[in-house]
N, C-alpha and C. Protein backbone atom coordinates (compact mmCIF):
# COMPACT_ATOMS: atom_id res chain seq x y z
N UNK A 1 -13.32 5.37 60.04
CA UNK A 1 -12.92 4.44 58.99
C UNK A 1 -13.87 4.61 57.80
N UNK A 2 -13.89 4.63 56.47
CA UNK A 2 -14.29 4.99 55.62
C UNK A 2 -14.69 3.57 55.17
N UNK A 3 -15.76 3.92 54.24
CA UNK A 3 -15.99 2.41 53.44
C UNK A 3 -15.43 2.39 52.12
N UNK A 4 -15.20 0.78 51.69
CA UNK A 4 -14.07 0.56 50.44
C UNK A 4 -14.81 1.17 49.51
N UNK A 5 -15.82 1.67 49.36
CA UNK A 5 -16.68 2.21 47.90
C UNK A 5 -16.15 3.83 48.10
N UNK A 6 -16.45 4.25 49.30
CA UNK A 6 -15.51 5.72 49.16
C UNK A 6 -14.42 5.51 48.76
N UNK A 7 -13.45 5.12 49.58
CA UNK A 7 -12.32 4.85 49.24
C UNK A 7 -11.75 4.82 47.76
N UNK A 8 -12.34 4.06 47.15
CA UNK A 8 -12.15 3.73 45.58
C UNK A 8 -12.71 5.12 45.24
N UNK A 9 -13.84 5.56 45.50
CA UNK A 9 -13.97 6.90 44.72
C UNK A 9 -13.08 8.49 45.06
N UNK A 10 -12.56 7.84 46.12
CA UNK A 10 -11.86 9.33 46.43
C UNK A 10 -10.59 8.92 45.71
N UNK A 11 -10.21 7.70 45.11
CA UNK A 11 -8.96 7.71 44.30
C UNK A 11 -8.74 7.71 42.98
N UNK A 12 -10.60 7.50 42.43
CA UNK A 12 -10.28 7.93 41.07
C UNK A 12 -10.21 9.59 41.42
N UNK A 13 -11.08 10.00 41.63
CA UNK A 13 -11.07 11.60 41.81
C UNK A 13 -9.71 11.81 42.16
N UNK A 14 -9.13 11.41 42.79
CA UNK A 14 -7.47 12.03 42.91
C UNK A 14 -6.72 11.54 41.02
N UNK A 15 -7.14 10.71 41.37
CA UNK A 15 -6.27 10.35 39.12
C UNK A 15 -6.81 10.83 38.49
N UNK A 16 -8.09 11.68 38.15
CA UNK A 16 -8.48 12.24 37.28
C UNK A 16 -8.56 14.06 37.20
N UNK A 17 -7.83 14.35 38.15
CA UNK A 17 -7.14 15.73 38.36
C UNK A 17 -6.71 16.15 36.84
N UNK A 18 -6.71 17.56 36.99
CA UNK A 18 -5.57 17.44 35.42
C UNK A 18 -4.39 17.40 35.86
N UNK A 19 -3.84 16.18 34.70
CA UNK A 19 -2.27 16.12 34.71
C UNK A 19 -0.99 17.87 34.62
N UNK A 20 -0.10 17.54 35.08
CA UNK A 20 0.68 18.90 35.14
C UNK A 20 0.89 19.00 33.59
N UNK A 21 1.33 20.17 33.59
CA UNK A 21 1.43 20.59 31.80
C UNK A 21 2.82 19.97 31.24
N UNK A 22 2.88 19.48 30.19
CA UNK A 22 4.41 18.38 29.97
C UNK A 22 4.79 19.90 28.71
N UNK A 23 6.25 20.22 29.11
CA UNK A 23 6.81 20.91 28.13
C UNK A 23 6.86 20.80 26.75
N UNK A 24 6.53 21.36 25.88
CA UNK A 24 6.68 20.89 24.36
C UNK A 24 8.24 20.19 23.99
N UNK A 25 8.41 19.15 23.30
CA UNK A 25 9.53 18.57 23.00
C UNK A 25 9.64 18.86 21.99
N UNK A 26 10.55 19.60 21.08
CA UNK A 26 11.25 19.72 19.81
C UNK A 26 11.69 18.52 18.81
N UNK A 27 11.09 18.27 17.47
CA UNK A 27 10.99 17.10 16.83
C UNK A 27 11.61 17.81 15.64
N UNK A 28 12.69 17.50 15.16
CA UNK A 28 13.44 17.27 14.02
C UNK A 28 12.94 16.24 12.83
N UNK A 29 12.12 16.10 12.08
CA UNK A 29 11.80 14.49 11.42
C UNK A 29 12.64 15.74 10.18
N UNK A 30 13.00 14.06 9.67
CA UNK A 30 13.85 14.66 8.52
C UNK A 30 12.25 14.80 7.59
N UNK A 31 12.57 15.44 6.57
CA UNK A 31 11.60 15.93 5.45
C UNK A 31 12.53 15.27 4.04
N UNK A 32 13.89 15.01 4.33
CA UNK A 32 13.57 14.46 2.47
C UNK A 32 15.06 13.85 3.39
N UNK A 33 15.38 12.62 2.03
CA UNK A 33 15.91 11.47 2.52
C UNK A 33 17.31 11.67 2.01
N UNK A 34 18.47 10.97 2.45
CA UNK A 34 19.63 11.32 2.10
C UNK A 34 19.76 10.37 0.96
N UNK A 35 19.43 9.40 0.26
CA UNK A 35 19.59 8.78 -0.89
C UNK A 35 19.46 9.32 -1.77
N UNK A 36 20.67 8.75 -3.15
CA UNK A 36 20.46 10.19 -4.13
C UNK A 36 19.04 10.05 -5.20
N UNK A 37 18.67 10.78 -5.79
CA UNK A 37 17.69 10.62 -6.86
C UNK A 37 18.66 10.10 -8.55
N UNK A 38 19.43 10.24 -8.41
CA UNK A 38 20.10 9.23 -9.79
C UNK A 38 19.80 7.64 -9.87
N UNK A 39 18.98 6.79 -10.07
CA UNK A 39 19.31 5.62 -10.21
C UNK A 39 18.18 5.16 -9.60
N UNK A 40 17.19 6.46 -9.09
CA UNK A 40 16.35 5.56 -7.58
C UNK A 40 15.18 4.62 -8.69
N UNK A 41 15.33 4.83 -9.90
CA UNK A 41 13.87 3.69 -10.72
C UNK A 41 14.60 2.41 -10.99
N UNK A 42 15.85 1.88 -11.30
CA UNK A 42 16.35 0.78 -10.75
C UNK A 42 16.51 0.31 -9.80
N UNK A 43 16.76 1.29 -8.28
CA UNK A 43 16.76 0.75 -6.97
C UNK A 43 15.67 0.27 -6.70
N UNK A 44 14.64 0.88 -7.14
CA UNK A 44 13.17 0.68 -6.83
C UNK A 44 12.61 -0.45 -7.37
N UNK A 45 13.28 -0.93 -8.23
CA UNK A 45 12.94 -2.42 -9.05
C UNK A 45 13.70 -3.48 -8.61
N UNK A 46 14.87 -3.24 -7.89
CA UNK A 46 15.54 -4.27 -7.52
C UNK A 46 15.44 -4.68 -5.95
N UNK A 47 14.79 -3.40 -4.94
CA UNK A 47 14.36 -3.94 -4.15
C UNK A 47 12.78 -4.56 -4.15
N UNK A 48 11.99 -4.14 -4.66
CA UNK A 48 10.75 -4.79 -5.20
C UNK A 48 10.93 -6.24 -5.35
N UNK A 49 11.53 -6.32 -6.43
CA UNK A 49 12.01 -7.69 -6.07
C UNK A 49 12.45 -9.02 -5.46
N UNK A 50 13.14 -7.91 -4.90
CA UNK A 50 14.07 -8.64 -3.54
C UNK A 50 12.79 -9.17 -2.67
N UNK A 51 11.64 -8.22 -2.90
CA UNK A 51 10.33 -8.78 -2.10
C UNK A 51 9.74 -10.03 -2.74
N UNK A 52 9.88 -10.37 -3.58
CA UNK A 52 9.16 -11.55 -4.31
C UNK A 52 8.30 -11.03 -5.29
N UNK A 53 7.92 -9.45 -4.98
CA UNK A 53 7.09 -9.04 -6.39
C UNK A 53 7.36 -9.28 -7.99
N UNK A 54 6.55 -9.40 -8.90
CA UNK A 54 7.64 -9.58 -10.44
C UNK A 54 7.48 -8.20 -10.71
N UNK A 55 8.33 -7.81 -11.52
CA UNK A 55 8.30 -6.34 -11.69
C UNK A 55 8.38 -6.27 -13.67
N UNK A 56 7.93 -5.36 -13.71
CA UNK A 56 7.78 -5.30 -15.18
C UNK A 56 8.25 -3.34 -15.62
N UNK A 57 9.54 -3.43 -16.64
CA UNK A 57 9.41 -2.13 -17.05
C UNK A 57 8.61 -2.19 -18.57
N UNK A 58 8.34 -1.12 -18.53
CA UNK A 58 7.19 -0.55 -20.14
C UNK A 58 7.11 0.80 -20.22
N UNK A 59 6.89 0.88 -21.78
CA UNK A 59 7.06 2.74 -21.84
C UNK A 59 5.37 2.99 -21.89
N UNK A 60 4.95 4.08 -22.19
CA UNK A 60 3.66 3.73 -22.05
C UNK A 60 2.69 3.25 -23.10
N UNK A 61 3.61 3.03 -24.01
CA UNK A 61 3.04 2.70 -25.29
C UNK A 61 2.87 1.26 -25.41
N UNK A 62 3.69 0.38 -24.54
CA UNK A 62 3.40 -0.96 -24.34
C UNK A 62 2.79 -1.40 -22.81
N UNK A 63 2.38 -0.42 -22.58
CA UNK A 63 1.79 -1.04 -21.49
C UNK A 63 0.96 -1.72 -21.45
N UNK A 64 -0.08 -1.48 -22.11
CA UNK A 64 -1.07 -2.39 -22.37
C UNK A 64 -0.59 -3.99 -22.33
N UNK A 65 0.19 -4.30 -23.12
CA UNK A 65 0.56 -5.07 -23.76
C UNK A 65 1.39 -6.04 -23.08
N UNK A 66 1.77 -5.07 -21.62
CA UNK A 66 2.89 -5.64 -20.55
C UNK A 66 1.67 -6.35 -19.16
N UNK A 67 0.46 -5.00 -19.58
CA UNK A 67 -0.69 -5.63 -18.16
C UNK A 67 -0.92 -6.89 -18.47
N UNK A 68 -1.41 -7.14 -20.02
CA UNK A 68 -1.76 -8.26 -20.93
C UNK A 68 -1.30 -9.75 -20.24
N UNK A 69 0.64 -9.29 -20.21
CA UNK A 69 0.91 -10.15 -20.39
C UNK A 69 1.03 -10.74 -18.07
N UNK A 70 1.08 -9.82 -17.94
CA UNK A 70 0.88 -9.91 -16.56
C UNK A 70 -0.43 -10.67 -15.46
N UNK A 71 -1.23 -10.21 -16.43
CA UNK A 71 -2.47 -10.98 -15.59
C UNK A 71 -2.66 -12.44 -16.59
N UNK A 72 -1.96 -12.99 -17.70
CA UNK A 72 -2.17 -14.44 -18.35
C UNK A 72 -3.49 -14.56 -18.84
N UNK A 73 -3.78 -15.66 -18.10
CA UNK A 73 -5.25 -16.00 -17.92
C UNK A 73 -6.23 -15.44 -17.35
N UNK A 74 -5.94 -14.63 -16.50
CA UNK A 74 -6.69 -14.13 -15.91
C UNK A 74 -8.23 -13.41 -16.71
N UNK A 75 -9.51 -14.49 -15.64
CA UNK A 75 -10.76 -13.61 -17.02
C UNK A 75 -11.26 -12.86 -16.17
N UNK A 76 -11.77 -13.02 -14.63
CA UNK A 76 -12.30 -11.97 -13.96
C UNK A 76 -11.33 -10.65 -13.58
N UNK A 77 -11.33 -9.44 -14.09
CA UNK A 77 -10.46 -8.49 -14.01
C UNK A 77 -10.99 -7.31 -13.26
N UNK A 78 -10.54 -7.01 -11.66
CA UNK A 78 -11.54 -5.95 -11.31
C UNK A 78 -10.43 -4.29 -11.20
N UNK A 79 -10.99 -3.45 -11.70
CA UNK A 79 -10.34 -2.34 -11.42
C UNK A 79 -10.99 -1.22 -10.97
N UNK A 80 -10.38 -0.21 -10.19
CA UNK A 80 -11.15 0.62 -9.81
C UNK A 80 -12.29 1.75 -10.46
N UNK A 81 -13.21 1.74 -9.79
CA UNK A 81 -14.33 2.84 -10.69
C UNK A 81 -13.82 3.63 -11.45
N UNK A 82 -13.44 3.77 -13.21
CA UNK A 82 -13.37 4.98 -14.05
C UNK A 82 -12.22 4.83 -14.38
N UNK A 83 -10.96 3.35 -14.24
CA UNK A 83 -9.85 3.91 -14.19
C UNK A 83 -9.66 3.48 -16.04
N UNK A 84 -8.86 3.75 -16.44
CA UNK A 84 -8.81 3.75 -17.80
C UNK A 84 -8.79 2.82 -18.61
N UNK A 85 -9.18 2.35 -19.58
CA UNK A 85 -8.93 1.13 -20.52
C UNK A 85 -8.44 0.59 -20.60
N UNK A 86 -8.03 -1.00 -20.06
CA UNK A 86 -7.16 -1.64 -20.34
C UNK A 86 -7.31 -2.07 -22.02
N UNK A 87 -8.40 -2.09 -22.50
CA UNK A 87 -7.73 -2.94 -24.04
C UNK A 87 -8.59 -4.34 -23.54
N UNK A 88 -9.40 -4.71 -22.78
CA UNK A 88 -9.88 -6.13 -21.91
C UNK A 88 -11.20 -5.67 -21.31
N UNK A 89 -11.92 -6.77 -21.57
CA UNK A 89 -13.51 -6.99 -20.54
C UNK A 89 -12.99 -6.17 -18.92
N UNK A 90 -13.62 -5.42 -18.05
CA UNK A 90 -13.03 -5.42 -16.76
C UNK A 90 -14.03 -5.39 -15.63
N UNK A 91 -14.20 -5.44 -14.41
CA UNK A 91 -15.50 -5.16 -13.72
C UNK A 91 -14.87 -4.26 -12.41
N UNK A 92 -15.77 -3.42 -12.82
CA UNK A 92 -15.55 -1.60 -12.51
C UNK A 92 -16.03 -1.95 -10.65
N UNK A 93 -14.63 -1.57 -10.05
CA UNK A 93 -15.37 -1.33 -8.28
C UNK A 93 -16.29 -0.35 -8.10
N UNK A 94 -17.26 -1.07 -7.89
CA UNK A 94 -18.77 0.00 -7.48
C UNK A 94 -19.75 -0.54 -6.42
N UNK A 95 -17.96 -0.83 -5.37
CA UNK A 95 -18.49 -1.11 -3.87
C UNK A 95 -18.94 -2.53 -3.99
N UNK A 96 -18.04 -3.43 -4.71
CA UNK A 96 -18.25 -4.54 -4.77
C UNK A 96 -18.22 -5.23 -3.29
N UNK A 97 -19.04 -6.34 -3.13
CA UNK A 97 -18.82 -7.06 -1.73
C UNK A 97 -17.29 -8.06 -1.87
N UNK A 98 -17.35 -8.49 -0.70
CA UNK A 98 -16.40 -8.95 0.02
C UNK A 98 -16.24 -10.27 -1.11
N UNK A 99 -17.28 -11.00 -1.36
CA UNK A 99 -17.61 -12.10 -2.01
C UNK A 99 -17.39 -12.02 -3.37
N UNK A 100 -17.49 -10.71 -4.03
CA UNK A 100 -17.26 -10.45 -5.33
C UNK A 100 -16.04 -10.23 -5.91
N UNK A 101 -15.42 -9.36 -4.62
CA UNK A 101 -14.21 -9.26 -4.89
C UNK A 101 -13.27 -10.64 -4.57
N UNK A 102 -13.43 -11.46 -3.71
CA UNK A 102 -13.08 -12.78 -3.82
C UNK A 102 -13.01 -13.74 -5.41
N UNK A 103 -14.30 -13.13 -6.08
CA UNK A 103 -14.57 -14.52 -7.11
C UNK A 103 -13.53 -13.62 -8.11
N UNK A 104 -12.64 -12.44 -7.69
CA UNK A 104 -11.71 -11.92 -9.29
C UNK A 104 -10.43 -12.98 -9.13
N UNK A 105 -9.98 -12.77 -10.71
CA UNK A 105 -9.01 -13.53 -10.54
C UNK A 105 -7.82 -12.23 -10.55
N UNK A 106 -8.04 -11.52 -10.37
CA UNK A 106 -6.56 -10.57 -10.18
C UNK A 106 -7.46 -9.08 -10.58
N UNK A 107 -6.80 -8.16 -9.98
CA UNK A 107 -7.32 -6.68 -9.95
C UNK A 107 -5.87 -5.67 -10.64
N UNK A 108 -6.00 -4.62 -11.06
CA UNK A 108 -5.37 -3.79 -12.00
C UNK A 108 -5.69 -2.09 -10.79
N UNK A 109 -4.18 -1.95 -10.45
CA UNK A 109 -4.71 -0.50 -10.43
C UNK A 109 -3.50 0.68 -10.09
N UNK A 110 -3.56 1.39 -10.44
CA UNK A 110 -2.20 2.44 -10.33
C UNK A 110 -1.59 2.72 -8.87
N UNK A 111 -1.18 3.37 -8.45
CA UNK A 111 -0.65 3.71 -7.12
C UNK A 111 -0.54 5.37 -6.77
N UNK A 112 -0.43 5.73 -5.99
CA UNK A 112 0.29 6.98 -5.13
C UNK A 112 1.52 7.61 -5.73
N UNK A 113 2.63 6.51 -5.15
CA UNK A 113 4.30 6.90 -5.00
C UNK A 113 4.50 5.41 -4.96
N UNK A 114 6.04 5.80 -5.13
CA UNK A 114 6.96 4.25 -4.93
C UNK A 114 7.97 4.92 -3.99
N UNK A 115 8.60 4.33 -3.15
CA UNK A 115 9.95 4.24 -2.74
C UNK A 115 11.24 3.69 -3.18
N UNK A 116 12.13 3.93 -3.40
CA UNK A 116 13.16 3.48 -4.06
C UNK A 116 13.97 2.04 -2.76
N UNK A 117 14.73 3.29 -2.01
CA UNK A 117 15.03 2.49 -0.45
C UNK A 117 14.51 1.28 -0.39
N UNK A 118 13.16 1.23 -0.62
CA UNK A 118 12.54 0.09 0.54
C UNK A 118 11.70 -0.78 -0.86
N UNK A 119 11.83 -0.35 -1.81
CA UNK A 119 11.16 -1.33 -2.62
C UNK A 119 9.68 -1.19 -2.65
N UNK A 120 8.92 -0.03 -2.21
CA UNK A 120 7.44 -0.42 -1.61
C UNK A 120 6.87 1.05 -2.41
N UNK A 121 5.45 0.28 -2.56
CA UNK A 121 4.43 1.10 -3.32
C UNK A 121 3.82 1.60 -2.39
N UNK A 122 3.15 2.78 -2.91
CA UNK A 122 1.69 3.14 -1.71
C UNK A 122 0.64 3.40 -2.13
N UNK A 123 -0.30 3.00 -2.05
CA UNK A 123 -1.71 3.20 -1.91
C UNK A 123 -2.66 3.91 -1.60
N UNK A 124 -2.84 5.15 -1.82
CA UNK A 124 -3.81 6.47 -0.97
C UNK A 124 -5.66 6.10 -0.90
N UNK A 125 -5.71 5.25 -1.84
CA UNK A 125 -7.21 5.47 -1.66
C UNK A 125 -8.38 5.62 -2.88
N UNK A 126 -7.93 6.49 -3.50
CA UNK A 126 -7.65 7.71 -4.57
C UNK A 126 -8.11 7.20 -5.74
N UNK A 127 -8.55 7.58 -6.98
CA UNK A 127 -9.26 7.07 -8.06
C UNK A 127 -8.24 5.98 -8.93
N UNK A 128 -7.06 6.25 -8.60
CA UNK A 128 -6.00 5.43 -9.25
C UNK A 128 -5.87 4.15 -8.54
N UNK A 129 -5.25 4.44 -7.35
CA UNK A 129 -5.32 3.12 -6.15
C UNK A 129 -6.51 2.55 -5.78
N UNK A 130 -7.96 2.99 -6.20
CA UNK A 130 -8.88 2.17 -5.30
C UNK A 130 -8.97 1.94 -4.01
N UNK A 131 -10.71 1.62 -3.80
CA UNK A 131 -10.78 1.89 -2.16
C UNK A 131 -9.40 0.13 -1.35
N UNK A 132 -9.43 0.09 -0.39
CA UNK A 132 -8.43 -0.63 0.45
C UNK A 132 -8.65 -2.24 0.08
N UNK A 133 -9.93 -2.74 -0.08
CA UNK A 133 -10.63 -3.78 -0.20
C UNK A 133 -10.36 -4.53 -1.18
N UNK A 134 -10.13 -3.66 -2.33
CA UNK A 134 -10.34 -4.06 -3.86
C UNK A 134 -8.80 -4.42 -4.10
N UNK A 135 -7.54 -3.98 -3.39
CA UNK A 135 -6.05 -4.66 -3.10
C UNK A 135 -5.98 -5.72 -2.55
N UNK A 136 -6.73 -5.62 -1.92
CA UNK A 136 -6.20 -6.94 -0.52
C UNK A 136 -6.95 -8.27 -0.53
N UNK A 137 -8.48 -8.18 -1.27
CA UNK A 137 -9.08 -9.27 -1.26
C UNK A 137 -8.51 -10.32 -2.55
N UNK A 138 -8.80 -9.85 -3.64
CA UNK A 138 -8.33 -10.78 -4.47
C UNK A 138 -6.70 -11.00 -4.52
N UNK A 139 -6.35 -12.21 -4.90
CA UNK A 139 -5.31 -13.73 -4.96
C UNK A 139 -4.04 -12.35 -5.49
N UNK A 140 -4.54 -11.72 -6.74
CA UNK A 140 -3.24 -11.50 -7.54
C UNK A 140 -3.13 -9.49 -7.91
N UNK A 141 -2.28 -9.20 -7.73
CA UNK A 141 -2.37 -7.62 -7.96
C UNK A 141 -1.58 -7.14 -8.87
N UNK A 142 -2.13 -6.42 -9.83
CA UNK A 142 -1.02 -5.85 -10.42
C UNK A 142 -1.22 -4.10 -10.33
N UNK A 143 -0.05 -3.61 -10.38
CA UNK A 143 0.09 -2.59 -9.83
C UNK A 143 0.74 -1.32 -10.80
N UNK A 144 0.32 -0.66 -11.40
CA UNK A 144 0.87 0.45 -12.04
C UNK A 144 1.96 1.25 -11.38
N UNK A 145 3.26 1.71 -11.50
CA UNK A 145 3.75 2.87 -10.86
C UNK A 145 4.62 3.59 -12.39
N UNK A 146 4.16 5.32 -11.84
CA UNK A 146 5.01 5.63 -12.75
C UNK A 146 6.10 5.84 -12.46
N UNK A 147 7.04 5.76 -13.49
CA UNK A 147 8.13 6.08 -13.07
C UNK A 147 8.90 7.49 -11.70
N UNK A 148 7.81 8.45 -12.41
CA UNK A 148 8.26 9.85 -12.24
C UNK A 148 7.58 9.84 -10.55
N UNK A 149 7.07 8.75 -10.39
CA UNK A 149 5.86 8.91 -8.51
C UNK A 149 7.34 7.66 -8.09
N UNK A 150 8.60 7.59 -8.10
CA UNK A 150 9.10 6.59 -7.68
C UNK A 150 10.22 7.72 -7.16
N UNK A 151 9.95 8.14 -5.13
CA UNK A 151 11.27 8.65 -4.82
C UNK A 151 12.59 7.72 -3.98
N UNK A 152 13.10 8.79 -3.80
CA UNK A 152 14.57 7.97 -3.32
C UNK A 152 14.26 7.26 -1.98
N UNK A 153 13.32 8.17 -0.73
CA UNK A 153 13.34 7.06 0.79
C UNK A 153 12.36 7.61 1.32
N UNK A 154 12.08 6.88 2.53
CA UNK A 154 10.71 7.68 3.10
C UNK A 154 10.30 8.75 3.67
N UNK A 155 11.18 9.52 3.48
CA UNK A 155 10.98 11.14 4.20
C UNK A 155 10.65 11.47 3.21
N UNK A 156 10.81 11.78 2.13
CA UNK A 156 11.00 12.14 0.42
C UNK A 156 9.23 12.09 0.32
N UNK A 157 8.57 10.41 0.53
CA UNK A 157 7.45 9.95 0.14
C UNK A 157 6.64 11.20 1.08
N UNK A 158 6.80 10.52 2.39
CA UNK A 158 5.92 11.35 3.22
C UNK A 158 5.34 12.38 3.10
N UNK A 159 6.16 13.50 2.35
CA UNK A 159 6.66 14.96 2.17
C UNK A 159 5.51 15.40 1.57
N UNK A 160 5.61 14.14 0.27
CA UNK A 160 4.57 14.19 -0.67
C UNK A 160 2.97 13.33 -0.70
N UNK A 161 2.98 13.20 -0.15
CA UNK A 161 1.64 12.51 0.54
C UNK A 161 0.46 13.11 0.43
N UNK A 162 -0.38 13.11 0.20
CA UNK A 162 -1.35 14.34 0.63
C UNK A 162 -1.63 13.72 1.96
N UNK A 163 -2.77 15.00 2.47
CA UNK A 163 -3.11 14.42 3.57
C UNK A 163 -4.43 15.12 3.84
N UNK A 164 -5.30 14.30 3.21
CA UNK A 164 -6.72 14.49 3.12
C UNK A 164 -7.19 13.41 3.77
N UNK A 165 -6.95 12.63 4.97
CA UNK A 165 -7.42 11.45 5.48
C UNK A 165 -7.73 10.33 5.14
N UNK A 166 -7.29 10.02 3.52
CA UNK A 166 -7.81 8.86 3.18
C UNK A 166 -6.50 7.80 3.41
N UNK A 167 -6.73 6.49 3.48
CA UNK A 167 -6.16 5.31 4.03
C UNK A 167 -4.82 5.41 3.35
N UNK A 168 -3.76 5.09 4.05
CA UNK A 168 -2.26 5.06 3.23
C UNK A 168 -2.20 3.20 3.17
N UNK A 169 -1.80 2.66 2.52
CA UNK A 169 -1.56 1.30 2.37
C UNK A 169 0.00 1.27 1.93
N UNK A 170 1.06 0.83 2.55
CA UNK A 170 2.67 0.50 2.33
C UNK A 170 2.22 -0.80 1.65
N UNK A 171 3.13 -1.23 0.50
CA UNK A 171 3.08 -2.49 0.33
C UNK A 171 4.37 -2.97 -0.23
N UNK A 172 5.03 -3.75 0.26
CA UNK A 172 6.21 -4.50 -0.17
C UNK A 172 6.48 -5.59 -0.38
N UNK A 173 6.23 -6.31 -1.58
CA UNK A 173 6.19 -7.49 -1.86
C UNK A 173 4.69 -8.05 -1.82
N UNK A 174 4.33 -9.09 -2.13
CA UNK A 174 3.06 -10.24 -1.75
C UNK A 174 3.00 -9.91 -0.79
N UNK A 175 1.68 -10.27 0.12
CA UNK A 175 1.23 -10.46 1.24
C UNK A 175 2.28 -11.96 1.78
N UNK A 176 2.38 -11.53 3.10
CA UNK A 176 3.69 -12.91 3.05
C UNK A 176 3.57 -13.02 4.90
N UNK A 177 3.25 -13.88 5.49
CA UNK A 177 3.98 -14.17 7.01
C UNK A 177 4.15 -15.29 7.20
N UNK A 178 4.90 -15.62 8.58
CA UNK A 178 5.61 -16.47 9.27
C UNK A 178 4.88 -17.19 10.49
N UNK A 179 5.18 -18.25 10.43
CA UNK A 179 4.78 -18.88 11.89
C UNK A 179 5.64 -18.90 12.77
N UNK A 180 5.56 -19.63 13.63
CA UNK A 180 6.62 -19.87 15.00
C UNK A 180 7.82 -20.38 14.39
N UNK A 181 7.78 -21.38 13.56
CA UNK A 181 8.83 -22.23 12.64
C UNK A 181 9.67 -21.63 11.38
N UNK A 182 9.02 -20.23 11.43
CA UNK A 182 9.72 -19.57 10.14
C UNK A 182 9.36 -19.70 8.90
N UNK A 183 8.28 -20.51 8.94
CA UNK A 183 7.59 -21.07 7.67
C UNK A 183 6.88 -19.77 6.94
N UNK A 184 7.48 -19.61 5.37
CA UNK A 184 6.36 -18.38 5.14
C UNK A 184 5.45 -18.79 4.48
N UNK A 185 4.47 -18.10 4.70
CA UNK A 185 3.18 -18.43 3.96
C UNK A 185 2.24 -17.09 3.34
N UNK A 186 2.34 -17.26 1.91
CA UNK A 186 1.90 -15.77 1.43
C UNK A 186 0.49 -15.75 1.05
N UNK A 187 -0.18 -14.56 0.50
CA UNK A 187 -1.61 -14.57 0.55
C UNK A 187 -2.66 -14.77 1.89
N UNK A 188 -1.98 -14.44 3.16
CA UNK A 188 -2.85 -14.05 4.21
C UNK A 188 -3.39 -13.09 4.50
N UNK A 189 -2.99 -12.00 4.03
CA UNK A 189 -3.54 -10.69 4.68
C UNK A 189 -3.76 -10.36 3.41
N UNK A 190 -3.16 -10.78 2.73
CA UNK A 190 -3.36 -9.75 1.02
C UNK A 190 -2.90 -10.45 0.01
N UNK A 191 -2.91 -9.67 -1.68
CA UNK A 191 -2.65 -10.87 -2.55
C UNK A 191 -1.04 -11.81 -2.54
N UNK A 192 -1.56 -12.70 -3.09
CA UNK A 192 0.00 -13.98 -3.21
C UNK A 192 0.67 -13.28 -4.34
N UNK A 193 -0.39 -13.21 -5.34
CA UNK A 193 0.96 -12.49 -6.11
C UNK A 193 0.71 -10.81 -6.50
N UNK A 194 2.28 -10.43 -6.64
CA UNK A 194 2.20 -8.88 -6.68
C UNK A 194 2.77 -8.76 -7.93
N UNK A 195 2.42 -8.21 -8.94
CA UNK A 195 3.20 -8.08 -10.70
C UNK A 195 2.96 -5.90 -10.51
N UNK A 196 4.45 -5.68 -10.53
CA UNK A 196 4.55 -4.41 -10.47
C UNK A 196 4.88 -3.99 -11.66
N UNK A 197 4.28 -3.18 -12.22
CA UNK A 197 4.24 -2.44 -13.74
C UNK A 197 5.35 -1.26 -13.44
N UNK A 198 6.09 -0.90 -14.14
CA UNK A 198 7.14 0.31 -14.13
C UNK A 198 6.96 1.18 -15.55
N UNK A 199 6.37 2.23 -15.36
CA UNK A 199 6.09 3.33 -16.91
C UNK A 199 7.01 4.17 -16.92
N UNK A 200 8.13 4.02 -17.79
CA UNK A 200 8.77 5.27 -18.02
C UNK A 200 9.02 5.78 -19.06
């Protein structure tokens, strides 16, 4: 009769065998999306919407003038390290804390890509988007997309992605969830409000 401490060890040693070799499975992912590219910078504004985001079109000659009117009042303005002039006082992310980025009253910063389909921006990381922190902590976001980074669905986006390891962030609409009761409640995970800029 063996004792329960062998026992247990002669059965991991039996589970930690190598597993048998599993055949390669053949993966089809689509690479670009069946939605057409005619129309996708209105689709892309009207599902945005549909999220609760406000959406704003501007050529680029009024943009300024559209961020302006987007952030109001807003006096603490944080944007990412180097990103270009708004025309406004701004305070440059240079690894601001948790606390700092709390005391902004709304942050400014370009994007990746847009999706048309799904209404949703993305976020890489990247000198335009800013590190992950500088989105999600402060109340209010506004968000640059250009027109021409806005495709038809998400195979399309993917395609174009880079993929240098830095953080992807989807964002669709405000930060927004639900309780048990269905109750939504926005500004939990990320900002309450989302003001999406459209340059074309």
């Amino acid at each position: 009769m063996t004792d329960p401490k062998t026992e247990i060890l002669t059965r991991i040693r039996a589970a930690l065998r190598p597993a048998p070799a599993v055949p390669a499975i053949p993966r089809a992912y689509h690479r670009a999306g069946t939605q057409p590219t005619t129309g996708a910078i209105d689709r892309f504004c009207e599902r945005a919407a549909e999220y609760r985001a406000t959406v704003h079109r501007t050529t680029p000659a009024g943009l300024t003038t559209t961020i302006a009117a987007a952030l109001g009042d807003a006096a603490r303005v944080g944007v990412p390290a180097g990103f270009p002039p708004l025309g406004r006082e701004v305070v440059e992310d240079e690894q601001l804390s948790v606390e700092q980025l709390d005391r902004l009253d709304a942050v400014v910063t370009g994007s990746a890509l847009a999706i048309a389909e799904t209404g949703t921006i993305i976020l890489d990381g990247g000198p335009r988007s800013g590190r992950r922190a500088l989105t999600l902590v402060p109340d209010h976001h506004v968000c640059i997309v250009d027109a021409a980074a806005i495709v038809p669905a998400v195979p399309d986006a993917i395609a174009r992605l880079a993929r240098d390891g830095r953080p992807l962030t989807f964002v669709s609409g405000p930060s927004a969830t639900s309780d048990i009761e269905l109750d939504r409640v926005e500004g939990v995970h990320g900002p309450r409000r989302l003001d999406i800029v459209v340059v074309s």
